[in-house]
PDB file of N, CA and C in Angstrom:
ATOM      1  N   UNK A   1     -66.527 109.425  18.558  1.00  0.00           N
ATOM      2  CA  UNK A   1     -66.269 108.069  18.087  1.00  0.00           C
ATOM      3  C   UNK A   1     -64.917 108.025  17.380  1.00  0.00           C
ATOM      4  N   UNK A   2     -63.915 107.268  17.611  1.00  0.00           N
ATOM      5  CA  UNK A   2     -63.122 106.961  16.760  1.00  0.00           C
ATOM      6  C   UNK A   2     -63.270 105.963  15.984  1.00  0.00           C
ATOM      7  N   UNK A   3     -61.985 106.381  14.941  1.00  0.00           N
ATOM      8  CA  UNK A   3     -62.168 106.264  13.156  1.00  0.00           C
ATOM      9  C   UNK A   3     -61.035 105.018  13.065  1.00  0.00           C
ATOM     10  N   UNK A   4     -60.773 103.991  12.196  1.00  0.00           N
ATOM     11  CA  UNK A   4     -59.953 103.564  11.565  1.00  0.00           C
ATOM     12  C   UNK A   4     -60.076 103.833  10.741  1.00  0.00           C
ATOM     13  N   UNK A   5     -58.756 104.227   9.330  1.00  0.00           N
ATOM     14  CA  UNK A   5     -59.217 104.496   8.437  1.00  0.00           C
ATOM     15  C   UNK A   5     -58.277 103.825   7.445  1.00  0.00           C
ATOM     16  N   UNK A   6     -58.181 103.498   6.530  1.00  0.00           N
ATOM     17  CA  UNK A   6     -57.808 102.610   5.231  1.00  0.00           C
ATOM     18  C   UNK A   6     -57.463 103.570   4.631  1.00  0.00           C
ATOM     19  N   UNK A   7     -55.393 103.628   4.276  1.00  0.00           N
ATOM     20  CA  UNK A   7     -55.453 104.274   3.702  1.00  0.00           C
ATOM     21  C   UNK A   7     -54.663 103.816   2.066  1.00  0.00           C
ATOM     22  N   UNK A   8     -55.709 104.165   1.171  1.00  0.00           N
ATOM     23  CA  UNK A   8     -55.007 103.764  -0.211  1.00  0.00           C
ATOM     24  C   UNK A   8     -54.786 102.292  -0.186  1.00  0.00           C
ATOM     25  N   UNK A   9     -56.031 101.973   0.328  1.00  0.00           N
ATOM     26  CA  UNK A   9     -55.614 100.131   0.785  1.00  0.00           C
ATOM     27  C   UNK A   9     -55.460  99.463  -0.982  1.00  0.00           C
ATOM     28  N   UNK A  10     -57.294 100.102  -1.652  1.00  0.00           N
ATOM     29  CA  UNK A  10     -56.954  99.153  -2.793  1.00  0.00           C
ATOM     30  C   UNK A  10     -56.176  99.681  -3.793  1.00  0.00           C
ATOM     31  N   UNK A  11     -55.703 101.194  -4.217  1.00  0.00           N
ATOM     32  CA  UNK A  11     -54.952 101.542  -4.690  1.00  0.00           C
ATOM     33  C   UNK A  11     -53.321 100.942  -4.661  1.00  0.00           C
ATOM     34  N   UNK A  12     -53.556 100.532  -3.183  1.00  0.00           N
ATOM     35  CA  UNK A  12     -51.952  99.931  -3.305  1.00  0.00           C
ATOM     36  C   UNK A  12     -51.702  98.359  -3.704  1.00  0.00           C
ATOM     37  N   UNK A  13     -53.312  97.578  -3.660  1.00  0.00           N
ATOM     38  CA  UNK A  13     -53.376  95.889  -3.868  1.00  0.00           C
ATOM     39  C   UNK A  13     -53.368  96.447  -5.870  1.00  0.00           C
ATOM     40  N   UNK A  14     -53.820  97.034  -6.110  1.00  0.00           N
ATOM     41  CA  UNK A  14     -53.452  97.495  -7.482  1.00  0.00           C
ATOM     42  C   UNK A  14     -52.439  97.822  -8.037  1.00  0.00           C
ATOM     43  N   UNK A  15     -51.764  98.687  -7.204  1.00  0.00           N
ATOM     44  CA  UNK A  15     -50.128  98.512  -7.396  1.00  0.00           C
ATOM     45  C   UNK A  15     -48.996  97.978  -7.521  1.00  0.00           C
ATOM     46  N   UNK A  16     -49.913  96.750  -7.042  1.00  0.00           N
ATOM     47  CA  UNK A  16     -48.506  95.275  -6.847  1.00  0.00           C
ATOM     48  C   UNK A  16     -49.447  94.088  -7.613  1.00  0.00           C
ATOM     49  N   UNK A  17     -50.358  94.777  -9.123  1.00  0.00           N
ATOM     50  CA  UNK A  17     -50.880  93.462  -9.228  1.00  0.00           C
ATOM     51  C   UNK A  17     -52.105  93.140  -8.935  1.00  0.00           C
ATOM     52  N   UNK A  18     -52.929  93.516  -7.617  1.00  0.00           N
ATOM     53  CA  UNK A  18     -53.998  92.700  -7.253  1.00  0.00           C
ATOM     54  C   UNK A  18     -54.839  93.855  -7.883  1.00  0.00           C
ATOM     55  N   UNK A  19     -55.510  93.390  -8.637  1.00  0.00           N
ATOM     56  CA  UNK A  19     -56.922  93.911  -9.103  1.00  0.00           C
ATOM     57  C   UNK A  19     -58.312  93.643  -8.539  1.00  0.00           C
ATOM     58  N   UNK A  20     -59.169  93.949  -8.708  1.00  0.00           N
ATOM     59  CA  UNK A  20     -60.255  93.414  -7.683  1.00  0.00           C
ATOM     60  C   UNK A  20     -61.269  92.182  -8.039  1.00  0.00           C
ATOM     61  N   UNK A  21     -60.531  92.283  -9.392  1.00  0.00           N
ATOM     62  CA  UNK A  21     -61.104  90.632 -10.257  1.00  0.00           C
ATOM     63  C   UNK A  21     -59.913  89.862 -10.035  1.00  0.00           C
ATOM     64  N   UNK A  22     -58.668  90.032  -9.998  1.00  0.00           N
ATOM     65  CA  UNK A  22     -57.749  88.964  -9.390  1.00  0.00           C
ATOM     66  C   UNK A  22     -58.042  88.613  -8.090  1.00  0.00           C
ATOM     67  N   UNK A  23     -58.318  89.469  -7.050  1.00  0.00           N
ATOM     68  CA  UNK A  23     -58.506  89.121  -5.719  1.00  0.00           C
ATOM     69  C   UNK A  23     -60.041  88.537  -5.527  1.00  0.00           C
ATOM     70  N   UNK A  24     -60.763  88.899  -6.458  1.00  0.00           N
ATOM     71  CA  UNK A  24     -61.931  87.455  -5.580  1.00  0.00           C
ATOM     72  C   UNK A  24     -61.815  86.127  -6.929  1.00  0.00           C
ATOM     73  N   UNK A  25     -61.274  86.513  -8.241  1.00  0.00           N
ATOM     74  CA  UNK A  25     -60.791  85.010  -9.247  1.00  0.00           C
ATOM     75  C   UNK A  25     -59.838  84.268  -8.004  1.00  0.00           C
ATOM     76  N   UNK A  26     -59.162  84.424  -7.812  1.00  0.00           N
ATOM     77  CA  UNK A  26     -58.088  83.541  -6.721  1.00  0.00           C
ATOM     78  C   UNK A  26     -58.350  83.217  -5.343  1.00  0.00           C
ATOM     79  N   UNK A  27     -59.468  84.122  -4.594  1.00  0.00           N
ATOM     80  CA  UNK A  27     -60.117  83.564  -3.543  1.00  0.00           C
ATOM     81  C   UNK A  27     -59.501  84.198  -2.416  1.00  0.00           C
ATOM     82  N   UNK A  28     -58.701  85.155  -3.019  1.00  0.00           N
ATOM     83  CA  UNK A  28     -57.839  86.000  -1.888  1.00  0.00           C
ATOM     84  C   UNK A  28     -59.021  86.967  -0.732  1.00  0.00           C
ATOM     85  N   UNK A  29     -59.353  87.626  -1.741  1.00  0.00           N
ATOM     86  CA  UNK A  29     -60.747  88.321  -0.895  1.00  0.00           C
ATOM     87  C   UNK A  29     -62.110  88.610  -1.336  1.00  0.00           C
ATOM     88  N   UNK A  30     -62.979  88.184  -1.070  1.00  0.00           N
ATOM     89  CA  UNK A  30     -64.308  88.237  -1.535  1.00  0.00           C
ATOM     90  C   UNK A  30     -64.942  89.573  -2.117  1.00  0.00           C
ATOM     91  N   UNK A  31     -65.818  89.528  -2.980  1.00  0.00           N
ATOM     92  CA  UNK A  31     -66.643  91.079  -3.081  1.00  0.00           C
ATOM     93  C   UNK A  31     -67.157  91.599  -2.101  1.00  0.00           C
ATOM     94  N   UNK A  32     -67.409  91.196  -0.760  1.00  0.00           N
ATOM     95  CA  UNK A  32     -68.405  91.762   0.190  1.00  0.00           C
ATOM     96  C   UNK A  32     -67.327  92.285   0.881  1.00  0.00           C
ATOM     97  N   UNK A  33     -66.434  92.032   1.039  1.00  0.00           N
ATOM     98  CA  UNK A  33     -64.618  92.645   1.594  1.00  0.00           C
ATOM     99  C   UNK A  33     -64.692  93.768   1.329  1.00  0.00           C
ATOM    100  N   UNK A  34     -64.229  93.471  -0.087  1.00  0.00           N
ATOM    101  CA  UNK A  34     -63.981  94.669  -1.296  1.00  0.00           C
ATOM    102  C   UNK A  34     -64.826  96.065  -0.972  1.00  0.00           C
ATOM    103  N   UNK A  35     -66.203  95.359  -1.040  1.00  0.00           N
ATOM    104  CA  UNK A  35     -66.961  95.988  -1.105  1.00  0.00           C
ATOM    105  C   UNK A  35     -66.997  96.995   0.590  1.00  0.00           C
ATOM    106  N   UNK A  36     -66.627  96.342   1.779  1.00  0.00           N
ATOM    107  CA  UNK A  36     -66.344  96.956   2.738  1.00  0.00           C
ATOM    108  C   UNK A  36     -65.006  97.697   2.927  1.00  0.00           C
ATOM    109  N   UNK A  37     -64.117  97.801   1.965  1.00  0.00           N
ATOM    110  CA  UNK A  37     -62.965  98.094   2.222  1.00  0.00           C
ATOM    111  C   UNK A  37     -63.126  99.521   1.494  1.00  0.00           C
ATOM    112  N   UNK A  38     -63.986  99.131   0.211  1.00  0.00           N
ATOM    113  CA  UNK A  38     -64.201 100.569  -0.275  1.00  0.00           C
ATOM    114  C   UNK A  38     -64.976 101.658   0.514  1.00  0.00           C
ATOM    115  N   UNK A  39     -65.892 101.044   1.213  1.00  0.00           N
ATOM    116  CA  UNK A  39     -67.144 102.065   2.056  1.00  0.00           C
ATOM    117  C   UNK A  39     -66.451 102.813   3.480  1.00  0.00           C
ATOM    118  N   UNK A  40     -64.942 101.906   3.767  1.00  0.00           N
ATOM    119  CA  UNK A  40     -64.245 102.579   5.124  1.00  0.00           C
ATOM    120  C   UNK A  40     -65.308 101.529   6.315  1.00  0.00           C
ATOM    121  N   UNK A  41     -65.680 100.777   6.186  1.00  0.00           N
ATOM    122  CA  UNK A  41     -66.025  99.947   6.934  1.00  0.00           C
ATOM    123  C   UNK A  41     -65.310  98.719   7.912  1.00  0.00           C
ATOM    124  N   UNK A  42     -65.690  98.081   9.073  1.00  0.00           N
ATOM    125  CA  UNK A  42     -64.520  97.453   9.776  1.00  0.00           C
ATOM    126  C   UNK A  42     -64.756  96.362   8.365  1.00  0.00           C
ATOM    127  N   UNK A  43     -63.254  95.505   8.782  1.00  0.00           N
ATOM    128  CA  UNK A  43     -63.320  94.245   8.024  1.00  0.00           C
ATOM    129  C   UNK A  43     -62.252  93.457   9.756  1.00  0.00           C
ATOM    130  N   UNK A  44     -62.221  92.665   9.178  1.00  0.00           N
ATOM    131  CA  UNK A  44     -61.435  91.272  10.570  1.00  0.00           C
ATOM    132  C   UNK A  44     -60.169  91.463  10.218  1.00  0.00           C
ATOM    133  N   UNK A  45     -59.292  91.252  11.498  1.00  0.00           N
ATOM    134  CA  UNK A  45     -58.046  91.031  11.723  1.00  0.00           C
ATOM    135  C   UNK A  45     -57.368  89.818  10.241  1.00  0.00           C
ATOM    136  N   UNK A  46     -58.213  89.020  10.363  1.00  0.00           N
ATOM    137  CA  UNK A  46     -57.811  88.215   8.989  1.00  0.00           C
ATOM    138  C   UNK A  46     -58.277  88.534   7.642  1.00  0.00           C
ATOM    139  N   UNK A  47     -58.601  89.762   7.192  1.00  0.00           N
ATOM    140  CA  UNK A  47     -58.902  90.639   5.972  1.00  0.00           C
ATOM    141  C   UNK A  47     -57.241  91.169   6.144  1.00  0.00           C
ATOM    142  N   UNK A  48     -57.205  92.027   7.479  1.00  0.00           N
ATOM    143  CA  UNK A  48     -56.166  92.911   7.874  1.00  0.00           C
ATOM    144  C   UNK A  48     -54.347  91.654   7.093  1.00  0.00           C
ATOM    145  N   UNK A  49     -54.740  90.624   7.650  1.00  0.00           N
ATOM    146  CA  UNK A  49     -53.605  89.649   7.589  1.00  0.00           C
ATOM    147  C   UNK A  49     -53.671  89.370   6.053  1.00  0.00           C
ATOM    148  N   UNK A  50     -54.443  89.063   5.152  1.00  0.00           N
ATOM    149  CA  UNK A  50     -54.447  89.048   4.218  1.00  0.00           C
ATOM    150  C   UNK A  50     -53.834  89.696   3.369  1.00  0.00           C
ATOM    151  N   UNK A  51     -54.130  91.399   3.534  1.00  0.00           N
ATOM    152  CA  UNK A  51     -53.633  92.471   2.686  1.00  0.00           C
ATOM    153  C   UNK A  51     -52.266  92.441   3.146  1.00  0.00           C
ATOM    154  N   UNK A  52     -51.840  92.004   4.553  1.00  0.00           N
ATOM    155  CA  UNK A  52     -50.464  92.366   5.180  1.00  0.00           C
ATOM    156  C   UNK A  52     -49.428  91.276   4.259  1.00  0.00           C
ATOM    157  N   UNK A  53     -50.615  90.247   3.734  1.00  0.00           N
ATOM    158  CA  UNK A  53     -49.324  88.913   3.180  1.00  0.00           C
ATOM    159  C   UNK A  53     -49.332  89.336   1.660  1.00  0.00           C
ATOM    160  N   UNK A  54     -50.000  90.079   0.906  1.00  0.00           N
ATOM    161  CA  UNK A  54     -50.418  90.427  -0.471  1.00  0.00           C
ATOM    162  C   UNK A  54     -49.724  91.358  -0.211  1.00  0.00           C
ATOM    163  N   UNK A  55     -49.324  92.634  -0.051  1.00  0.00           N
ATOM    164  CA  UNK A  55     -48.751  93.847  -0.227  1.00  0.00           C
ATOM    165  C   UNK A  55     -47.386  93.825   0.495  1.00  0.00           C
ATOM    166  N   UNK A  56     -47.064  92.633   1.317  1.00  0.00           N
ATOM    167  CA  UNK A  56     -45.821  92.249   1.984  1.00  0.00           C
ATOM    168  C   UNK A  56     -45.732  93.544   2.831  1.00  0.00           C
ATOM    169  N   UNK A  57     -46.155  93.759   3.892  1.00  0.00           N
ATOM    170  CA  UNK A  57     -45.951  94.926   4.853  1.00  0.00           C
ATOM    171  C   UNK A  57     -46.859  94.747   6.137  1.00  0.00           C
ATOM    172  N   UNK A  58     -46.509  95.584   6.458  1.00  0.00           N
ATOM    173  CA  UNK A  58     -47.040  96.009   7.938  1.00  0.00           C
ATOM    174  C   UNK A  58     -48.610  96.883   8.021  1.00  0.00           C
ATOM    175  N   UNK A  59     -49.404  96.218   8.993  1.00  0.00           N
ATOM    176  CA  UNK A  59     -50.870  96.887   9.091  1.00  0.00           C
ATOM    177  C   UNK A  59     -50.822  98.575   8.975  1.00  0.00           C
ATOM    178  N   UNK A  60     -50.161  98.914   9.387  1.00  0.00           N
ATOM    179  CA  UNK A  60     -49.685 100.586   9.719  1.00  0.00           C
ATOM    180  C   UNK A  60     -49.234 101.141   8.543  1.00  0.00           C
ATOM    181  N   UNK A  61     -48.858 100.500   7.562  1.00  0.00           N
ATOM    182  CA  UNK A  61     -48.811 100.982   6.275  1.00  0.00           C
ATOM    183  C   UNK A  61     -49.848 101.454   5.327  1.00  0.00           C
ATOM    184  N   UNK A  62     -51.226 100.605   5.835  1.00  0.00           N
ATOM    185  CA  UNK A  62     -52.434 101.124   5.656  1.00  0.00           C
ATOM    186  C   UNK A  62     -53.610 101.131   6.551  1.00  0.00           C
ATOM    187  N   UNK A  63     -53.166 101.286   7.394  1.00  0.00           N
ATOM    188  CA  UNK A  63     -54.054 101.421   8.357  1.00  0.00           C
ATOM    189  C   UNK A  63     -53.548 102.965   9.316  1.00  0.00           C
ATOM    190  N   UNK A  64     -54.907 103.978   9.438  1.00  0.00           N
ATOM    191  CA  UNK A  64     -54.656 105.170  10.369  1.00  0.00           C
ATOM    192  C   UNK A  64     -55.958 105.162  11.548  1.00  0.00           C
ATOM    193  N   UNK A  65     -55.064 105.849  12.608  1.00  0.00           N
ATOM    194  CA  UNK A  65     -56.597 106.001  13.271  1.00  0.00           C
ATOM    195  C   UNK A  65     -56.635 107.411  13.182  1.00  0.00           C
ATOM    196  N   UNK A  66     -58.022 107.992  13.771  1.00  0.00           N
ATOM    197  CA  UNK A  66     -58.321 109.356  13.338  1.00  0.00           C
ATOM    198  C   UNK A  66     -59.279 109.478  14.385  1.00  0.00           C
ATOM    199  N   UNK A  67     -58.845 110.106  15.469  1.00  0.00           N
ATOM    200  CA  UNK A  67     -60.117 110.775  16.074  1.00  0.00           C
ATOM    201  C   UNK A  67     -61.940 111.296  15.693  1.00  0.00           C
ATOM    202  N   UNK A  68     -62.452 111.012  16.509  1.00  0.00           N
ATOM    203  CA  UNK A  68     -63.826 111.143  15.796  1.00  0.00           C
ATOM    204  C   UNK A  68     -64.309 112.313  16.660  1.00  0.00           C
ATOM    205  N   UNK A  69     -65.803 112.659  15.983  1.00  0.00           N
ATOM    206  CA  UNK A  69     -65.719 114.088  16.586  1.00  0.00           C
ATOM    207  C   UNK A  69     -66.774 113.931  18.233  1.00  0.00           C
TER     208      UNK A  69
END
């Protein structure tokens, strides 16, 4: 099975600011997100677009794939 994997996603929305009580106070991203973003779980192309407009970058900046076994 292959892997997507998140890397340092919320470490880096923390880095520029977004905390995880700023991001669901402002409506940016919900707890059930959050909550999937921490577990390495899929989230949607528009989670993906979200973090890409908040951290000003490119999906590939946090996003890896990883072969599965």
């Amino acid at each position: 099975m292959r892997v997507i994997v998140y890397v340092e996603i919320l470490q880096k929305l923390s880095a520029c600011g977004w905390s995880s009580y700023r991001l669901r106070k402002e409506g940016k991203l919900p707890e059930s997100v959050l909550t999937r973003l921490r577990q390495g779980r899929p989230v949607t192309t528009d989670t993906i677009d979200t973090v890409c407009e908040l951290l000003e970058c490119q999906p590939g900046e946090f996003l890896r794939w990883e072969p599965g076994e």
